[in-house]
Protein backbone atom coordinates (compact mmCIF):
# COMPACT_ATOMS: atom_id res chain seq x y z
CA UNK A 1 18.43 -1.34 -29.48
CA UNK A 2 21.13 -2.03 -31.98
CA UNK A 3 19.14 -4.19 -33.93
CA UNK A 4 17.12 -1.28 -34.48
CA UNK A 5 19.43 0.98 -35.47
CA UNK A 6 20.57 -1.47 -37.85
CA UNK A 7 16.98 -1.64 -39.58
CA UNK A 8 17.06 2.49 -39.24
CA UNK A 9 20.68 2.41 -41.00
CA UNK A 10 19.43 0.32 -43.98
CA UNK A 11 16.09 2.46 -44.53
CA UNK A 12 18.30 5.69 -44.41
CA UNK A 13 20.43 4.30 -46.86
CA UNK A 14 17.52 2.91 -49.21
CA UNK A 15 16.39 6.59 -49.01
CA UNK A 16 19.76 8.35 -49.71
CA UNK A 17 20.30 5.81 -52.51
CA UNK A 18 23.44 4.38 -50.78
CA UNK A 19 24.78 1.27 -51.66
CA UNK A 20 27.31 0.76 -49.02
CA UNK A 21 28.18 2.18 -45.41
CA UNK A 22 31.65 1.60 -43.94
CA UNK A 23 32.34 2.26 -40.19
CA UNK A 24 35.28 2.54 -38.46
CA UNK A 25 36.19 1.28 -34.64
CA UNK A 26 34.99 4.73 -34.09
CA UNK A 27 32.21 6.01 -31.95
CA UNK A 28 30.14 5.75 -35.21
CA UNK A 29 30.53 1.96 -34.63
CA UNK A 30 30.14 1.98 -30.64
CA UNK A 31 26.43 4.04 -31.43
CA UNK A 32 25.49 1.23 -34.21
CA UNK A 33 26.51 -1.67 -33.12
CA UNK A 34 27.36 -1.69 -28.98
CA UNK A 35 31.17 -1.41 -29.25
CA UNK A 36 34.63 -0.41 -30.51
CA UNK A 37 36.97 -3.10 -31.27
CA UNK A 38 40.52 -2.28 -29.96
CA UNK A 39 41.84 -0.35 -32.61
CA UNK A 40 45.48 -0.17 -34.49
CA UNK A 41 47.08 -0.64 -37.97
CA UNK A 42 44.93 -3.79 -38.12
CA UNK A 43 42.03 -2.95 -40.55
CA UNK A 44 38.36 -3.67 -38.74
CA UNK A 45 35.52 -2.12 -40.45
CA UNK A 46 31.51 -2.51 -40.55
CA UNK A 47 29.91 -3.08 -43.47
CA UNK A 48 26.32 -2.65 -44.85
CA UNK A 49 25.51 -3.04 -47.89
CA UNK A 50 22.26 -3.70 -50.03
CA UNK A 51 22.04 -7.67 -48.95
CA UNK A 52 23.65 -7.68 -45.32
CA UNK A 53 25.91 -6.19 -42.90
CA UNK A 54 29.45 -8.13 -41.76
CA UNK A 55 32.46 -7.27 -39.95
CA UNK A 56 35.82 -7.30 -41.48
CA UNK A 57 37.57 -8.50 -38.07
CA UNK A 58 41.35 -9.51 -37.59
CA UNK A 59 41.65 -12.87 -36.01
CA UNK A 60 43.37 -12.06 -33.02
CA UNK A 61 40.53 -9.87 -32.28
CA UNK A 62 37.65 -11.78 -33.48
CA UNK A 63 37.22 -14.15 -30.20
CA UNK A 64 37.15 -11.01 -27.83
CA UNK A 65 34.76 -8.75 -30.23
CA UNK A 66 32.60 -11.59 -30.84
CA UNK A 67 30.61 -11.55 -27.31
CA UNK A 68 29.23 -7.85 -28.27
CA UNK A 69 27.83 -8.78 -31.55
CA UNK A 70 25.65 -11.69 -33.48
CA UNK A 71 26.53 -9.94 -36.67
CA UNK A 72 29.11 -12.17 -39.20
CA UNK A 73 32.44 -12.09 -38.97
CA UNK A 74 35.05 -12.18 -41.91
CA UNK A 75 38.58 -12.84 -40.68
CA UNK A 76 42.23 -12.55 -41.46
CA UNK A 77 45.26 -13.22 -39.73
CA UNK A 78 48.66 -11.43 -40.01
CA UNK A 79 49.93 -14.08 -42.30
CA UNK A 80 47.27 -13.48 -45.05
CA UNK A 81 46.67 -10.18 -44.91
CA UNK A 82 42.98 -8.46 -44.86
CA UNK A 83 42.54 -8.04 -48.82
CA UNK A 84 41.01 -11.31 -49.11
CA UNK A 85 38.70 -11.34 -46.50
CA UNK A 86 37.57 -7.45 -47.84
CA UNK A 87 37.03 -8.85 -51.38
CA UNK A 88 34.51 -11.44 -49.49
CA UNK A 89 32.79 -8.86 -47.76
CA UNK A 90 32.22 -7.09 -50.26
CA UNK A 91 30.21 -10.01 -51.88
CA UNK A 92 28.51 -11.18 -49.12
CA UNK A 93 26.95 -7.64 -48.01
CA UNK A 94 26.14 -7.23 -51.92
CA UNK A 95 27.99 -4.52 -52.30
CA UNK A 96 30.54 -5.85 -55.07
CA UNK A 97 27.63 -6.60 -57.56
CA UNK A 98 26.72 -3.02 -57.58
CA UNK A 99 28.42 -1.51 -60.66
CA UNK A 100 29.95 2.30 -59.76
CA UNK A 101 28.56 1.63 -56.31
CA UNK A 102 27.65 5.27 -54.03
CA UNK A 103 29.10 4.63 -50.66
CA UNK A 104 29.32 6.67 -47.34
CA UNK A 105 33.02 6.17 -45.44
CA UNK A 106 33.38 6.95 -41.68
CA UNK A 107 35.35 10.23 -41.84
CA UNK A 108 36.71 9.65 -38.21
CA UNK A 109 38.15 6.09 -39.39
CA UNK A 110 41.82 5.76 -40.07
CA UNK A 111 43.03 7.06 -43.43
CA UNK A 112 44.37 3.42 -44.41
CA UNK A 113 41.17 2.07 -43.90
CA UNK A 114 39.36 4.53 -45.64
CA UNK A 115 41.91 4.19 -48.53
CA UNK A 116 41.54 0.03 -48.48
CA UNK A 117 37.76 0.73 -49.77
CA UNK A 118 38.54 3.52 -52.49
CA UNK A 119 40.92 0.62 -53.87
CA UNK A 120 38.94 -2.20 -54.07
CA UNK A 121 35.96 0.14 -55.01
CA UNK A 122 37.49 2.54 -57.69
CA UNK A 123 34.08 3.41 -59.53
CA UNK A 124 32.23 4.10 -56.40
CA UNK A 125 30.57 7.61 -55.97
CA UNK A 126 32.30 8.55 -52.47
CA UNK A 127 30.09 10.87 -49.48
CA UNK A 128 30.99 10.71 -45.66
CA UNK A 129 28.50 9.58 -42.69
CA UNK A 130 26.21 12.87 -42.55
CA UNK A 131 23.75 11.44 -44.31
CA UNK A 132 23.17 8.03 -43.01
CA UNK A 133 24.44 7.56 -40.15
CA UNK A 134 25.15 11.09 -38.71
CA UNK A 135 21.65 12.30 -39.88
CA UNK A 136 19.96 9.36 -37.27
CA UNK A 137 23.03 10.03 -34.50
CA UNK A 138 21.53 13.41 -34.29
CA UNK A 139 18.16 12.39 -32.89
CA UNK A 140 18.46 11.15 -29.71
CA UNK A 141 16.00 8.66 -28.60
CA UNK A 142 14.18 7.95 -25.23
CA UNK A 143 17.50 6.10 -23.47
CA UNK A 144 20.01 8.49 -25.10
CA UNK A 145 17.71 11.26 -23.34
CA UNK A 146 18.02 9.88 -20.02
CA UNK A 147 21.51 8.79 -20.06
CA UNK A 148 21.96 12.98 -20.92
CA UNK A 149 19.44 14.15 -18.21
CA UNK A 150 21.69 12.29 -15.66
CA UNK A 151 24.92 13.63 -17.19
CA UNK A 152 23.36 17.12 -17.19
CA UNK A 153 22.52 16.58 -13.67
CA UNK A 154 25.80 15.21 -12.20
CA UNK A 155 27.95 18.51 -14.68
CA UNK A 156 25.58 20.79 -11.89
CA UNK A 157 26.73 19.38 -9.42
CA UNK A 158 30.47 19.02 -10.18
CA UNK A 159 30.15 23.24 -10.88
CA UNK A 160 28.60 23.68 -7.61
CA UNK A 161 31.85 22.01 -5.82
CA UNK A 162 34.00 24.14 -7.96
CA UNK A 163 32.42 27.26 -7.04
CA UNK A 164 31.62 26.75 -3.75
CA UNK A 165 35.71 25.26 -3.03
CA UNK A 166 37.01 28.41 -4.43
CA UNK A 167 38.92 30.88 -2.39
CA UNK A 168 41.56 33.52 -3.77
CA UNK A 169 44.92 31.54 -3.89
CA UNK A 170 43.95 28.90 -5.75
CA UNK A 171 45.33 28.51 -8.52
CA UNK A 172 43.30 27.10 -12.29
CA UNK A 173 44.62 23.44 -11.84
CA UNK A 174 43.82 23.23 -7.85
CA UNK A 175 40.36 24.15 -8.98
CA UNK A 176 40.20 21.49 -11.40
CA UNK A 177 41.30 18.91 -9.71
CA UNK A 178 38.35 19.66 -7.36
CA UNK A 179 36.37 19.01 -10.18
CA UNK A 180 37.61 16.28 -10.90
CA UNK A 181 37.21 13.83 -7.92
CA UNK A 182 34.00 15.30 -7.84
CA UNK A 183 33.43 13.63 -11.08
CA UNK A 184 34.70 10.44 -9.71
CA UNK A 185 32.51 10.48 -6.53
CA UNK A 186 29.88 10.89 -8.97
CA UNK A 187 30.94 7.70 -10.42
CA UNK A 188 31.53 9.82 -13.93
CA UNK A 189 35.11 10.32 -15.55
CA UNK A 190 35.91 14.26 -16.28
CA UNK A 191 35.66 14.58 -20.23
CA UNK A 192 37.20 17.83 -20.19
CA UNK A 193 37.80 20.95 -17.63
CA UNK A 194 38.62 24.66 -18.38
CA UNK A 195 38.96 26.74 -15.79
CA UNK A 196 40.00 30.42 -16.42
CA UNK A 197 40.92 33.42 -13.90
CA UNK A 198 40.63 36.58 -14.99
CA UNK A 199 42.34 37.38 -18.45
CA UNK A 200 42.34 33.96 -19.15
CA UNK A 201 38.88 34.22 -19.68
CA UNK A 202 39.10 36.00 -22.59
CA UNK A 203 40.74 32.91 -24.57
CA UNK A 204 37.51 30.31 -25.58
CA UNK A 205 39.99 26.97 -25.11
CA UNK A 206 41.95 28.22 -22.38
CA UNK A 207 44.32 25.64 -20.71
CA UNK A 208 44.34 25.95 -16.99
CA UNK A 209 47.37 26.55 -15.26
CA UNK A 210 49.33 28.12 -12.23
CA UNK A 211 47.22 31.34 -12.82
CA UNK A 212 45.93 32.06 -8.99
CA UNK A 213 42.64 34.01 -7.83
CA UNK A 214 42.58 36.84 -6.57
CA UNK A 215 39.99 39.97 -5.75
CA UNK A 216 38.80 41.36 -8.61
CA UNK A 217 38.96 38.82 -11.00
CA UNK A 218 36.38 37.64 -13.27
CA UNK A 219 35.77 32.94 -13.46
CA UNK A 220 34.61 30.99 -16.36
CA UNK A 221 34.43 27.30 -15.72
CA UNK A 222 33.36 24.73 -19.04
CA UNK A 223 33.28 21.39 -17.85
CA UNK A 224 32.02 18.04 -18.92
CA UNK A 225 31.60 14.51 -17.15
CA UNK A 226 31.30 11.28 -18.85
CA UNK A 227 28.98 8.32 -17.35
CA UNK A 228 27.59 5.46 -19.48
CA UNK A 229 29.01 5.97 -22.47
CA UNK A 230 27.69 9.77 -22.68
CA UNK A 231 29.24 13.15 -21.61
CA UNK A 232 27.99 16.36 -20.20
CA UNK A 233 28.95 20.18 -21.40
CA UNK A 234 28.19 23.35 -19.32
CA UNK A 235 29.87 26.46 -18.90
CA UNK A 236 29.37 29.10 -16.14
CA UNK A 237 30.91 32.69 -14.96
CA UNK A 238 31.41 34.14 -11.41
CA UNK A 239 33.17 37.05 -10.25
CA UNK A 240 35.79 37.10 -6.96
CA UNK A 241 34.98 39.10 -4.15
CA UNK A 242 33.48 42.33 -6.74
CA UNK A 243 32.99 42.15 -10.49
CA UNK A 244 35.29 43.48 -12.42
CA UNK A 245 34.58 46.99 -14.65
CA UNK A 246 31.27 46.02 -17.69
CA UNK A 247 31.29 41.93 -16.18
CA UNK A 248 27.85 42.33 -15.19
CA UNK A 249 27.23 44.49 -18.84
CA UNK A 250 28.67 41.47 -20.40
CA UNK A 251 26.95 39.16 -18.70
CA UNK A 252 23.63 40.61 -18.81
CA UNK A 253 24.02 40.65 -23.09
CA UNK A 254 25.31 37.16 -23.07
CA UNK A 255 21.92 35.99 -20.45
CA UNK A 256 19.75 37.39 -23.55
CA UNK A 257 21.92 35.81 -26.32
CA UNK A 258 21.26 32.21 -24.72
CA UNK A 259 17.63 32.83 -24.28
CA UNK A 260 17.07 34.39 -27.98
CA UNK A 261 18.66 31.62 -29.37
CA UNK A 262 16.68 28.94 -26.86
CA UNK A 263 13.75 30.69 -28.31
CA UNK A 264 14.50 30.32 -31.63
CA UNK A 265 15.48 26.33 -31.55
CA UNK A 266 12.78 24.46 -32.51
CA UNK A 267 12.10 21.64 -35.40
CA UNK A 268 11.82 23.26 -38.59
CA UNK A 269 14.73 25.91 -38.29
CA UNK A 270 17.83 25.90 -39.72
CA UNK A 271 20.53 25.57 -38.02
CA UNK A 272 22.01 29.14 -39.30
CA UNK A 273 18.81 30.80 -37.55
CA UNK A 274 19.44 29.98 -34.27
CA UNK A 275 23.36 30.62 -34.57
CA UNK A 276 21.62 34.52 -36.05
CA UNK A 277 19.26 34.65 -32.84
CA UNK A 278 22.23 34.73 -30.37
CA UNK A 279 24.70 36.58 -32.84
CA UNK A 280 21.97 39.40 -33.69
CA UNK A 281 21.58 39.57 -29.57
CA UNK A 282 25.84 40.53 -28.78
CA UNK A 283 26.05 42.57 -31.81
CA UNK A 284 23.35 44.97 -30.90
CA UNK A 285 24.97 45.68 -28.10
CA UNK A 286 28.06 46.04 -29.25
CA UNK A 287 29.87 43.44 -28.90
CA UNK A 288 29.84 41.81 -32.62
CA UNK A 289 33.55 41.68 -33.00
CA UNK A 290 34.23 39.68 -29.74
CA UNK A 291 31.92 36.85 -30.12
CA UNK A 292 34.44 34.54 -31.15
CA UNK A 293 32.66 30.83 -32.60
CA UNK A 294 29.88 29.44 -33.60
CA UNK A 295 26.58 29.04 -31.24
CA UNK A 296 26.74 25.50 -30.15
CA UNK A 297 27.11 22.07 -31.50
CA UNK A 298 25.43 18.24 -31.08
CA UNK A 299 26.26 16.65 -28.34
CA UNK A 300 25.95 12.15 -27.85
CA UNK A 301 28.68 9.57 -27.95
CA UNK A 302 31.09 12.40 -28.94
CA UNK A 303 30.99 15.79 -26.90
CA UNK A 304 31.10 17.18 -30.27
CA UNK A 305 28.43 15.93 -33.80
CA UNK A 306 26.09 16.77 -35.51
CA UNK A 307 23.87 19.18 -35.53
CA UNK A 308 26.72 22.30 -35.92
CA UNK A 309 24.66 25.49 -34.82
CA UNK A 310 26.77 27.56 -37.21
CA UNK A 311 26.10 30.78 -39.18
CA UNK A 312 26.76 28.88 -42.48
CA UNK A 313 24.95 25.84 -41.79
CA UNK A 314 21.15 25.00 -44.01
CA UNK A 315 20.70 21.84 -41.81
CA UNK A 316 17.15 22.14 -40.87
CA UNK A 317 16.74 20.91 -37.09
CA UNK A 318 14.62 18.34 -36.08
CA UNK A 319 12.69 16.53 -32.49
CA UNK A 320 15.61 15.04 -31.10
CA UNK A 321 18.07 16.95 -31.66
CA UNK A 322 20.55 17.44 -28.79
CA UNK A 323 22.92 20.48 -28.96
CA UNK A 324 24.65 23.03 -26.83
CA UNK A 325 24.13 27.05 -27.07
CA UNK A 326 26.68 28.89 -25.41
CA UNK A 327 27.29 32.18 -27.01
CA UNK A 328 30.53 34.29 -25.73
CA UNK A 329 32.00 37.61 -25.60
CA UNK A 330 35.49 38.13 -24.97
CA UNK A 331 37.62 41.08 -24.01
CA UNK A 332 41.11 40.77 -24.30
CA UNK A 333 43.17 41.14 -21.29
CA UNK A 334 40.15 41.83 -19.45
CA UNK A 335 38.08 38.77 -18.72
CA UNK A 336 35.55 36.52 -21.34
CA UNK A 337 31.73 35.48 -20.50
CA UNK A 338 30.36 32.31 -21.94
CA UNK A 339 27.04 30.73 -20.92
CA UNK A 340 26.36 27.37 -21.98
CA UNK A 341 23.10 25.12 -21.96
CA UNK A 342 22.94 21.74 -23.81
CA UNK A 343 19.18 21.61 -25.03
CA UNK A 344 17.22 18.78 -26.72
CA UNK A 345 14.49 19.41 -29.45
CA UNK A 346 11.03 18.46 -28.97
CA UNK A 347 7.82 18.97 -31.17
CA UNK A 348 7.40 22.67 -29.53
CA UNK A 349 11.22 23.56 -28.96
CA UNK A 350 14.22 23.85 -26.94
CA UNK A 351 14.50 21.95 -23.44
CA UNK A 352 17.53 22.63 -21.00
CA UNK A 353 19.35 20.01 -19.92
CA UNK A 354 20.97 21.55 -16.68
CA UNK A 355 19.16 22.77 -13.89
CA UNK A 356 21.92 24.92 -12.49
CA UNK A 357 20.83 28.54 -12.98
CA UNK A 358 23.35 30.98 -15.39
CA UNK A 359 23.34 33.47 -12.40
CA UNK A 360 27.04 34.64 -11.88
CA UNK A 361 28.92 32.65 -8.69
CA UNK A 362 29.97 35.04 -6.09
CA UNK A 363 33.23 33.67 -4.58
CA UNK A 364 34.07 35.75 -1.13
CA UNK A 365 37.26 37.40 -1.85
């Protein structure tokens, strides 16, 4: 599999006209070449380059990192220093016979890493990952697709146990500790967990806390699992014991944002048109002003790439493209509703991930 990415890498960058790529222990690395060597203030990088791709590796690592990879290995120890072993990289992947070179650096890298190639490349013509290897991240193939299904799958059930454990009391953190171990019995790690009561609602990153249930108030849970390498983002809404005033308004507008803009994601668009499908749908009714961020973003190795479902962005979507949609309205004070689906592009549009339906969770107050 990484093989092939590596053979997908170098075509990209033939296309793009890019003479060198240079990856970070990042998850850009983990999705090209199988891992992440422990990183610090030693400098590690992958690099491809017109003739080959090699590893700038500190010793002390090299033994360890050397049973995930066949790839070649250019070391340096703390005596020496890594500026040697970079200069021979740079020959030996070709890149350093390329005059004024045009090179993509891993944006999520450290800074002094990134700076070590701008030095010892000062002509080169300087662009970030979104091109090479962002652009193939962002099509998920046949295994990345499965490993997401199951992810999707195990995110339902973890909201279930939320829902279905609360009771008025409970405070935001009790609930998400619930979710939690039922991560863990899931034999997935939790990624991240909101969990809002009432007013809290109304703020998109809310950090749970000692806030408690009670009659009345409006729930938003957005959680996300992580199992083989992958994670899982959903968001749902329930009311305790009766909704409180305009939930089920709100609820009902944000129900037709997510399917107008699961309707309009499908290869071809841009981006910006299915970000206008859902923002077109809240503003109708009246509720322009309190949809807070963008429609959704790719989901893979990170919980957040590529694709950005934003109103600014001309990427054009493609088959295999794996994002979420989760449109929002928020009322200050009041409560906030936010529905969110993670969807993968196929030839004829938008599937959803989750089978958990976006019907509101009564909890019995």
């Amino acid at each position: 599999m990484f093989e092939a990415r590596m053979k997908r890498l170098t075509a990209r960058m033939t296309d793009t006209k890019t003479d060198g790529v240079f990856v970070g222990p990042t998850s850009n690395m983990k999705w090209l070449a199988g891992f992440d060597p422990h990183g610090d203030e030693r400098p590690v990088m992958l690099v491809v380059g017109p003739k080959s791709a090699a590893f700038l590796m500190p010793a002390l690592n090299a033994d360890s990192a050397r049973q995930h990879t066949d790839l070649p290995f250019f070391t340096w120890s703390d005596a020496e220093g890594p500026a040697a072993a970079f200069a021979t990289v740079l020959k030996e992947t070709g890149i350093a016979a390329v005059a004024n070179p045009s090179i993509a650096l891993d944006e999520t890298m450290r800074a002094d890493f990134a700076l070590m190639v701008v030095d010892a490349l000062p002509g080169a013509k300087r662009q970030f990952l979104a091109d090479t290897v962002g652009a193939l991240r962002a099509s998920k193939d046949e295994n990345e697709y499965k490993i997401l299904k199951m992810n999707a799958l195990i995110d339902d059930e973890a909201m279930r146990a939320a829902f279905g454990a609360l009771k008025p009391g409970m405070s935001e953190l009790e609930a998400a500790e619930i979710i939690k171990k039922r991560f863990a019995a899931q034999g997935a790690s939790a990624e991240f967990i909101i969990v809002c009561f009432g007013e809290n609602g109304a703020f998109p990153h809310h950090h749970s806390g000692e806030r408690r249930l009670k009659e009345g108030d409006a729930i938003l849970i957005d959680i996300g699992g992580r199992k083989d390498g992958y994670p899982s983002d959903m968001t749902r809404v329930g009311y305790c014991g009766v909704p409180p005033e305009g939930f089920e308004e709100v609820v009902s507008v944000v129900e037709r944002a997510v399917q107008a803009a699961v309707a309009a994601a499908r290869p071809g668009v841009k981006a910006s048109e299915v970000d206008r499908a859902a923002r077109e749908t809240i503003a109708a009714a009246g509720f322009g002003d309190r949809f807070l961020h963008r429609t959704g973003h790719g989901l893979g190795i990170d919980v957040h790439e590529r694709p950005y479902i934003t109103a600014t962005s001309d990427v054009v979507l493609e088959a295999g493209n794996v994002f979420s949609i989760e449109p929002g309205i928020y009322l200050t004070d009041r409560f906030g509703v936010r529905l969110e689906e993670i969807v993968i592009l196929g030839k004829n549009g938008a599937e959803v991930f989750s089978e958990l339906p976006r019907k509101p969770f009564r909890v019995e107050g």
